[in-house]
Each structure stands twice: as C-alpha cells, then as structure tokens.
N, C-alpha and C. Protein backbone atom coordinates (compact mmCIF):
# COMPACT_ATOMS: atom_id res chain seq x y z
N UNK A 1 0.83 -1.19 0.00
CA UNK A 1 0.00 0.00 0.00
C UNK A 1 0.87 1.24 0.00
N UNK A 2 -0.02 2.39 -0.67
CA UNK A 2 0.74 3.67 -0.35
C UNK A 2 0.35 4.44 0.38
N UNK A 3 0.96 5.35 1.09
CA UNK A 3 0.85 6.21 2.27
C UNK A 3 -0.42 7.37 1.55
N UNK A 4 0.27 8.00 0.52
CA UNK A 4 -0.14 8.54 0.01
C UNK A 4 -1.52 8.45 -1.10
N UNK A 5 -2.19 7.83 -1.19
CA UNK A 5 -2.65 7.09 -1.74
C UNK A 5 -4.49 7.10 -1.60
N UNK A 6 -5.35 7.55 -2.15
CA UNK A 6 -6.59 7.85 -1.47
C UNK A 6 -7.26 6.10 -1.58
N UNK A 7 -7.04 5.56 -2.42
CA UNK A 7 -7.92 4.22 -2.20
C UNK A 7 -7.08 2.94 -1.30
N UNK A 8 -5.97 3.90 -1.17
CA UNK A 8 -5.03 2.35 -0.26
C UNK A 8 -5.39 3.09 1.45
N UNK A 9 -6.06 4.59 1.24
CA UNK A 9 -6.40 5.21 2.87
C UNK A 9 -7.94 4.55 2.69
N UNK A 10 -8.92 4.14 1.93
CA UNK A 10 -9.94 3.35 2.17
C UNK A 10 -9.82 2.38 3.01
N UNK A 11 -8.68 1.49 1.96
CA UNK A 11 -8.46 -0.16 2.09
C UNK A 11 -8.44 0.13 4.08
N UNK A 12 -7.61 0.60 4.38
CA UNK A 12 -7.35 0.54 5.68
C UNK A 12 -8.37 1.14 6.35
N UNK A 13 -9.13 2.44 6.17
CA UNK A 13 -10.46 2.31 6.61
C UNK A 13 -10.09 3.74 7.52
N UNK A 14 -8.80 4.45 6.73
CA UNK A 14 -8.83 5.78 7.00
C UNK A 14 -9.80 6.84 6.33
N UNK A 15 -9.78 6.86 5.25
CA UNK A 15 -11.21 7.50 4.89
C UNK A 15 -12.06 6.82 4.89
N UNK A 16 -13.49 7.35 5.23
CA UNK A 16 -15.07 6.12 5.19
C UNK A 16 -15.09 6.18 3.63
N UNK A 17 -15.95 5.05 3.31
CA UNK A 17 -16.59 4.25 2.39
C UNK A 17 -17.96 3.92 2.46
N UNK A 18 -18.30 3.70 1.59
CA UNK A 18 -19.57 2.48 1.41
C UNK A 18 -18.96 1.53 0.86
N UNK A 19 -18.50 0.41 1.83
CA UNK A 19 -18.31 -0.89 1.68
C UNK A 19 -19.18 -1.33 1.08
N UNK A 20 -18.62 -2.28 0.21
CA UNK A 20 -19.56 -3.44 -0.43
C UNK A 20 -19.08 -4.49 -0.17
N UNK A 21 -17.97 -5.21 -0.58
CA UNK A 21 -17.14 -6.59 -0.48
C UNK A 21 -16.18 -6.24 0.53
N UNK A 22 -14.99 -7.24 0.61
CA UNK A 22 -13.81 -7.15 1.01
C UNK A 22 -13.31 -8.48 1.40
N UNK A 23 -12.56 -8.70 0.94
CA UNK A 23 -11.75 -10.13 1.12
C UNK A 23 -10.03 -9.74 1.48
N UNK A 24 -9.68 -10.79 1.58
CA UNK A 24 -7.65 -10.60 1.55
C UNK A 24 -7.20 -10.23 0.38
N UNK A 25 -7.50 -9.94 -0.81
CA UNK A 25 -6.90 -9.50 -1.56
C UNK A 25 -7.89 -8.08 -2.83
N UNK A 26 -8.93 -8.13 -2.37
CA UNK A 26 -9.87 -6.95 -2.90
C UNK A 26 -11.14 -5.94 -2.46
N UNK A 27 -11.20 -4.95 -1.97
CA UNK A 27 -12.43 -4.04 -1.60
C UNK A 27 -12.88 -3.21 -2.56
N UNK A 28 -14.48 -3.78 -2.73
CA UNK A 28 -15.16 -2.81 -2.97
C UNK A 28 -16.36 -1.41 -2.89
N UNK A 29 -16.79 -0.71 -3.19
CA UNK A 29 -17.14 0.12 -2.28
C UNK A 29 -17.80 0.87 -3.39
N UNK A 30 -18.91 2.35 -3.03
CA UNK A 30 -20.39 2.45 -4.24
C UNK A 30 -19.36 3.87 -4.51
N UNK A 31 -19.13 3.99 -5.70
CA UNK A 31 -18.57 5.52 -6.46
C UNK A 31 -19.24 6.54 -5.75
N UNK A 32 -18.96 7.85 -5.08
CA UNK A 32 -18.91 8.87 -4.59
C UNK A 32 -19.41 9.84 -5.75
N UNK A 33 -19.48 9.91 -6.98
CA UNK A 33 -20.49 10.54 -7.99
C UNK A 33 -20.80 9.67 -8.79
N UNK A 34 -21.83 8.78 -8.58
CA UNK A 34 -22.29 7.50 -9.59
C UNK A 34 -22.58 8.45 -10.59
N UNK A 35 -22.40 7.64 -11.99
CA UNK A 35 -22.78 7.77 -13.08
C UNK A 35 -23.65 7.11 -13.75
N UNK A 36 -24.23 5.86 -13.07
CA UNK A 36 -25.92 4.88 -13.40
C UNK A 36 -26.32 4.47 -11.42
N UNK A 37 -27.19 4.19 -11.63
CA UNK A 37 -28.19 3.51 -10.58
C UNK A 37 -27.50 2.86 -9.65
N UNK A 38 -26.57 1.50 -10.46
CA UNK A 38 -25.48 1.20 -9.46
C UNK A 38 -23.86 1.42 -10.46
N UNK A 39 -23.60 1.98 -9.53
CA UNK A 39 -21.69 2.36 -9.71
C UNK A 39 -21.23 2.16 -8.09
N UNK A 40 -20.19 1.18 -8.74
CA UNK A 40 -19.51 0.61 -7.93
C UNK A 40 -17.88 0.70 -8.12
N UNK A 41 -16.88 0.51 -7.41
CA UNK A 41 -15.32 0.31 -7.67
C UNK A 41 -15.07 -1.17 -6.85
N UNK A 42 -14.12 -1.61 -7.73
CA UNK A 42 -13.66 -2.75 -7.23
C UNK A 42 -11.79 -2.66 -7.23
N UNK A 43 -11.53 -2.94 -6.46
CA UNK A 43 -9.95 -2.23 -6.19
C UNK A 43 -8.97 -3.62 -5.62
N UNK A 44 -8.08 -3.75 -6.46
CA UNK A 44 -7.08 -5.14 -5.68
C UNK A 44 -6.73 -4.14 -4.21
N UNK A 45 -6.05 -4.74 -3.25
CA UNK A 45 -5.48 -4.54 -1.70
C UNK A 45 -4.24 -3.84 -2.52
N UNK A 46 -3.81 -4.75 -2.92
CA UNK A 46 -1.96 -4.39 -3.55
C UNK A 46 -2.24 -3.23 -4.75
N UNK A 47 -1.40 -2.04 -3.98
CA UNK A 47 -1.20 -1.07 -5.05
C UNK A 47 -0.85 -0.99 -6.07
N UNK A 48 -1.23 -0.84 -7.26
CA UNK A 48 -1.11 -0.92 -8.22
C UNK A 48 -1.72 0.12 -9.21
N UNK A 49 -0.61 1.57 -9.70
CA UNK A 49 -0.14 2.60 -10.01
C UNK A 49 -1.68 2.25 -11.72
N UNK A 50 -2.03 1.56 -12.20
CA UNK A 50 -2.63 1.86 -13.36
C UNK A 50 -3.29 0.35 -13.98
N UNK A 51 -3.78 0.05 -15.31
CA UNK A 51 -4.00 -0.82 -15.84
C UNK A 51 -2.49 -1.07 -16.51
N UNK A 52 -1.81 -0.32 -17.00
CA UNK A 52 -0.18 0.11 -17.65
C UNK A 52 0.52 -0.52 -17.13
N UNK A 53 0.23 -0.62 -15.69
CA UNK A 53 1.17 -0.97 -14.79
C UNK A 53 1.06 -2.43 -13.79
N UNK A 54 0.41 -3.38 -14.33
CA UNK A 54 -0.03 -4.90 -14.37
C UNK A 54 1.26 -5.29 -14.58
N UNK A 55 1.38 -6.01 -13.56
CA UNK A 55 2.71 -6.79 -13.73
C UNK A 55 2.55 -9.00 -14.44
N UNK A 56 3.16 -9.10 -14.90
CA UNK A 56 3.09 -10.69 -14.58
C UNK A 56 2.34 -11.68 -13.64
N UNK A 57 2.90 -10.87 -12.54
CA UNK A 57 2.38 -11.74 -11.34
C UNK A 57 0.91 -11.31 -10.79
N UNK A 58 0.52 -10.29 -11.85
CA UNK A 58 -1.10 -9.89 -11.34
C UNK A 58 -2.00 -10.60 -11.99
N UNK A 59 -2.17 -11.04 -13.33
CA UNK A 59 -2.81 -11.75 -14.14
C UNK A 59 -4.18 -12.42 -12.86
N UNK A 60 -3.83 -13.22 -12.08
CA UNK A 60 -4.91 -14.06 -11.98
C UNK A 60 -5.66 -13.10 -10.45
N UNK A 61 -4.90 -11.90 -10.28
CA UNK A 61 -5.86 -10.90 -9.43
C UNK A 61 -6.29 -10.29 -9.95
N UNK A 62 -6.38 -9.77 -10.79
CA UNK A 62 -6.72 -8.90 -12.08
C UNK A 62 -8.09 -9.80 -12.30
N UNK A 63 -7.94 -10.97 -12.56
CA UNK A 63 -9.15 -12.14 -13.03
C UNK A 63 -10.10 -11.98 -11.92
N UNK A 64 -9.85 -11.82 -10.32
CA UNK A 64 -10.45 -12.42 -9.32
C UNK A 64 -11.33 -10.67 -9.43
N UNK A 65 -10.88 -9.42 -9.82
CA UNK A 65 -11.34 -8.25 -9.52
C UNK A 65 -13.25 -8.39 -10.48
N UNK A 66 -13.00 -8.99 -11.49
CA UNK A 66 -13.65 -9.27 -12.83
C UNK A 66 -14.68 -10.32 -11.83
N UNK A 67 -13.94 -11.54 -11.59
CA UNK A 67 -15.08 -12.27 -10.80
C UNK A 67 -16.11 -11.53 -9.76
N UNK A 68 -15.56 -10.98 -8.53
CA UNK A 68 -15.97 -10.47 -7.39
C UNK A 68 -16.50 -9.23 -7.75
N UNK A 69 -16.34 -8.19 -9.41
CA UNK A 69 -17.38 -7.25 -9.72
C UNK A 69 -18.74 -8.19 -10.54
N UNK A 70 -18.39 -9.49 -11.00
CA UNK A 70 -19.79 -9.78 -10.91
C UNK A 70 -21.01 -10.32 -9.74
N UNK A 71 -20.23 -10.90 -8.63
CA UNK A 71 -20.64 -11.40 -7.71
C UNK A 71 -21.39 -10.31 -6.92
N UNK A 72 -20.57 -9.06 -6.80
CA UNK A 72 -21.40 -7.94 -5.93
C UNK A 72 -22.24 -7.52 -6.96
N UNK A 73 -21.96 -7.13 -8.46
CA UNK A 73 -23.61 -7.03 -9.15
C UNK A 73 -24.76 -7.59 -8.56
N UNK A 74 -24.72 -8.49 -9.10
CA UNK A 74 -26.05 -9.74 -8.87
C UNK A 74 -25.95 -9.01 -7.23
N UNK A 75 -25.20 -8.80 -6.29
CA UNK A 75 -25.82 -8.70 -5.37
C UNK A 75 -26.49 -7.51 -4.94
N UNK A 76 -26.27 -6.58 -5.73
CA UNK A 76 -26.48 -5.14 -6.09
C UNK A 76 -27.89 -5.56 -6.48
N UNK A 77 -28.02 -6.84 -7.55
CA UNK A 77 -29.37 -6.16 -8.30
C UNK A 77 -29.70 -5.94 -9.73
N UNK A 78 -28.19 -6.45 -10.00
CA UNK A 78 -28.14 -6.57 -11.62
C UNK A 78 -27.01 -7.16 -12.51
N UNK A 79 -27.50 -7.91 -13.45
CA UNK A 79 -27.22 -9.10 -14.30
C UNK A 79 -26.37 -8.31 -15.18
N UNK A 80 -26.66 -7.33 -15.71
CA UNK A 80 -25.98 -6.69 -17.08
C UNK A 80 -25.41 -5.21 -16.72
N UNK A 81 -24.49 -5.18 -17.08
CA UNK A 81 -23.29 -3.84 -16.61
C UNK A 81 -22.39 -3.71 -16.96
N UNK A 82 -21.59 -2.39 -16.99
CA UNK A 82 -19.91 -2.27 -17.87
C UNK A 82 -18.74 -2.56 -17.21
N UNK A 83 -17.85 -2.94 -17.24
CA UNK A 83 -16.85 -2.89 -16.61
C UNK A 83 -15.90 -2.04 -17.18
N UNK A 84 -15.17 -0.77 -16.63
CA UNK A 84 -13.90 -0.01 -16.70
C UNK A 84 -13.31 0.29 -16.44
N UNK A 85 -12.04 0.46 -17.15
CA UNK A 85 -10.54 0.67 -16.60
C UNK A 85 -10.13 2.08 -17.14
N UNK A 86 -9.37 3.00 -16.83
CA UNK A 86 -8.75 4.19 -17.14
C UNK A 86 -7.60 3.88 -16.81
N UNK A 87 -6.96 4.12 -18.23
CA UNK A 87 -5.12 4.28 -18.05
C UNK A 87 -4.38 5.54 -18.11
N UNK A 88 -4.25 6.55 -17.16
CA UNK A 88 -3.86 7.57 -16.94
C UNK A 88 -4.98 8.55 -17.73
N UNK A 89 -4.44 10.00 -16.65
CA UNK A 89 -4.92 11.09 -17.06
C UNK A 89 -5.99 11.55 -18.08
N UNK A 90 -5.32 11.45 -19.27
CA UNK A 90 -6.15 11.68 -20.71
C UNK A 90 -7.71 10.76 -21.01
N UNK A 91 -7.19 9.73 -20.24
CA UNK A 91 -8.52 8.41 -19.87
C UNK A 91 -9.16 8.82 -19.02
N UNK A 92 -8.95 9.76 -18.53
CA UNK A 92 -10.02 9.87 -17.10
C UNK A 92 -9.59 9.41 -15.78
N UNK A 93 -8.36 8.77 -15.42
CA UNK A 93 -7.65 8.42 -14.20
C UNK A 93 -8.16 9.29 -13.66
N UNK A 94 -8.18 9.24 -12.41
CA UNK A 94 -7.79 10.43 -11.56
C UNK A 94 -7.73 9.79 -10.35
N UNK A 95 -7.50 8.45 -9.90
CA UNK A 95 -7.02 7.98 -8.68
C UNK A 95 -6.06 7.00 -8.75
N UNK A 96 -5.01 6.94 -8.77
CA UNK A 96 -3.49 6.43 -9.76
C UNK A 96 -3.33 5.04 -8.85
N UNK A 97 -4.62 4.64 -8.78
CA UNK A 97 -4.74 3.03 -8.10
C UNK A 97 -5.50 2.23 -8.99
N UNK A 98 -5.06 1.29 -9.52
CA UNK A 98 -5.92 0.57 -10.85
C UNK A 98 -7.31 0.26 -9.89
N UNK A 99 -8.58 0.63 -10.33
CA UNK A 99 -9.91 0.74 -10.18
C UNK A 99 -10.62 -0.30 -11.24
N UNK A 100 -11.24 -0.64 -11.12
CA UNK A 100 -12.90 -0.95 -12.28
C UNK A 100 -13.85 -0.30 -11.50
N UNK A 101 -14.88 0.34 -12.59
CA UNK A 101 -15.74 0.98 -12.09
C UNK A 101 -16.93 -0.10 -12.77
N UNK A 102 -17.71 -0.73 -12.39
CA UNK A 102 -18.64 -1.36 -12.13
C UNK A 102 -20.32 -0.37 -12.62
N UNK A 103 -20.59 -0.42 -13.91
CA UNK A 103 -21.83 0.64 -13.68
C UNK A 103 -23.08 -0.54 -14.39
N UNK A 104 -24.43 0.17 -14.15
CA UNK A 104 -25.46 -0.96 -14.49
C UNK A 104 -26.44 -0.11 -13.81
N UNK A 105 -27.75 -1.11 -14.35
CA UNK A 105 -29.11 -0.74 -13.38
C UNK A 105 -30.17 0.46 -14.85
N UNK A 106 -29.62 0.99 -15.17
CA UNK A 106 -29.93 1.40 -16.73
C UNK A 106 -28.97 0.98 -17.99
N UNK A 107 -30.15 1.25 -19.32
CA UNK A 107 -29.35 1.09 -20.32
C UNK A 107 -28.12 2.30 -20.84
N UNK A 108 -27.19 1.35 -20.96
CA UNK A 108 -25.69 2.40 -21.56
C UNK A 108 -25.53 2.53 -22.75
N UNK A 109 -25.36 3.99 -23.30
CA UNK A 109 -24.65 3.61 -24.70
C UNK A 109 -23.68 3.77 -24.94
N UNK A 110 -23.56 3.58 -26.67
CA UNK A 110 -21.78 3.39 -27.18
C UNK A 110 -21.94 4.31 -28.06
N UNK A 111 -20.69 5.14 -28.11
CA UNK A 111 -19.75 5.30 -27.15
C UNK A 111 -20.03 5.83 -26.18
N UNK A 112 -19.41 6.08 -25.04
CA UNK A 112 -19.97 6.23 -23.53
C UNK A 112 -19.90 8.33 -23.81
N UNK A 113 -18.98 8.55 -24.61
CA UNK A 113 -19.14 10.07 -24.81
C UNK A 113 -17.64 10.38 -24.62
C-alpha cells in the first residue's frame, strides 16, 4: 500500500466508504459521484499505479477483480453492466490506483461520450 494514496487510505479504513465486499486480496465500495443507478469500484489490496502498470504476477488478481465485480452485481441487483478501466490522465484516471468501475441498473450507450 501507499501512504499517500486515497484508495489504499480506504483499504485501511482511514477514509469512510460504502463498503460493499472485502476479502484478503480486494475491496469494494459504491462511487462517490455515480454515473448509473449502481456504480460501484472494485480495487485489488496491492497497489497498483494503473492498468499500464499490471505486472506478470497480477494476471490471476486482475481475473479475481472481474469475478468479485460480478458477484457484488447480482448482489447489487443486476445481471448486465460495464466494466472499466482508465489508463492515466487523458482516460479519465484520476485515482493512480488501478480501479474498475462497475456501472449498471440502466441502459448504456456506445460510445460512452
């Protein structure tokens, strides 16, 4: 984790949340300006600077983030939803901790804008 870090000061439970999940290796918690009905983040424990920045040895946490954002859907309330990643700045980053944002509950279109 980083000191500095606004979603690794969640993980630890220095800033509040709306918890959703949390296991040993992922927390998730409801987006602070949803953008559909349900928006959600799903966040590995281990810091990790971007999607860019996936190492080797993340592959099958990376997989488990994908599992456990469908598991809290369905528990949310819904079957069909987007999953996204932002790779820096120009993407829309703006919390330099690899995220999925989890959205659903209405219909989305393409392109998102």
């Amino acid at each position: 984790m980083s000191d500095n870090c606004l979603f690794c000061k969640i993980i630890k439970g220095a800033v509040p949340s709306d918890k959703l999940y949390e296991d040993d290796d992922v927390f998730v918690f409801r987006d602070i300006a949803p953008q559909a009905p349900v928006h959600f983040l799903v966040i590995p424990k281990k810091h990790v600077k971007g999607p860019g920045a996936v190492e080797a040895g993340d592959e099958r946490l990376m997989g488990k983030l994908i599992r456990v954002a469908d598991q809290v859907a369905r528990q949310e309330g819904i079957s069909q939803y987007r999953l996204v990643f932002n790779n820096g700045e120009k993407a829309g980053q703006t919390v330099f901790h690899i995220h999925m944002h989890v959205l659903g509950g209405r219909s989305l279109t393409w392109p998102p804008g």
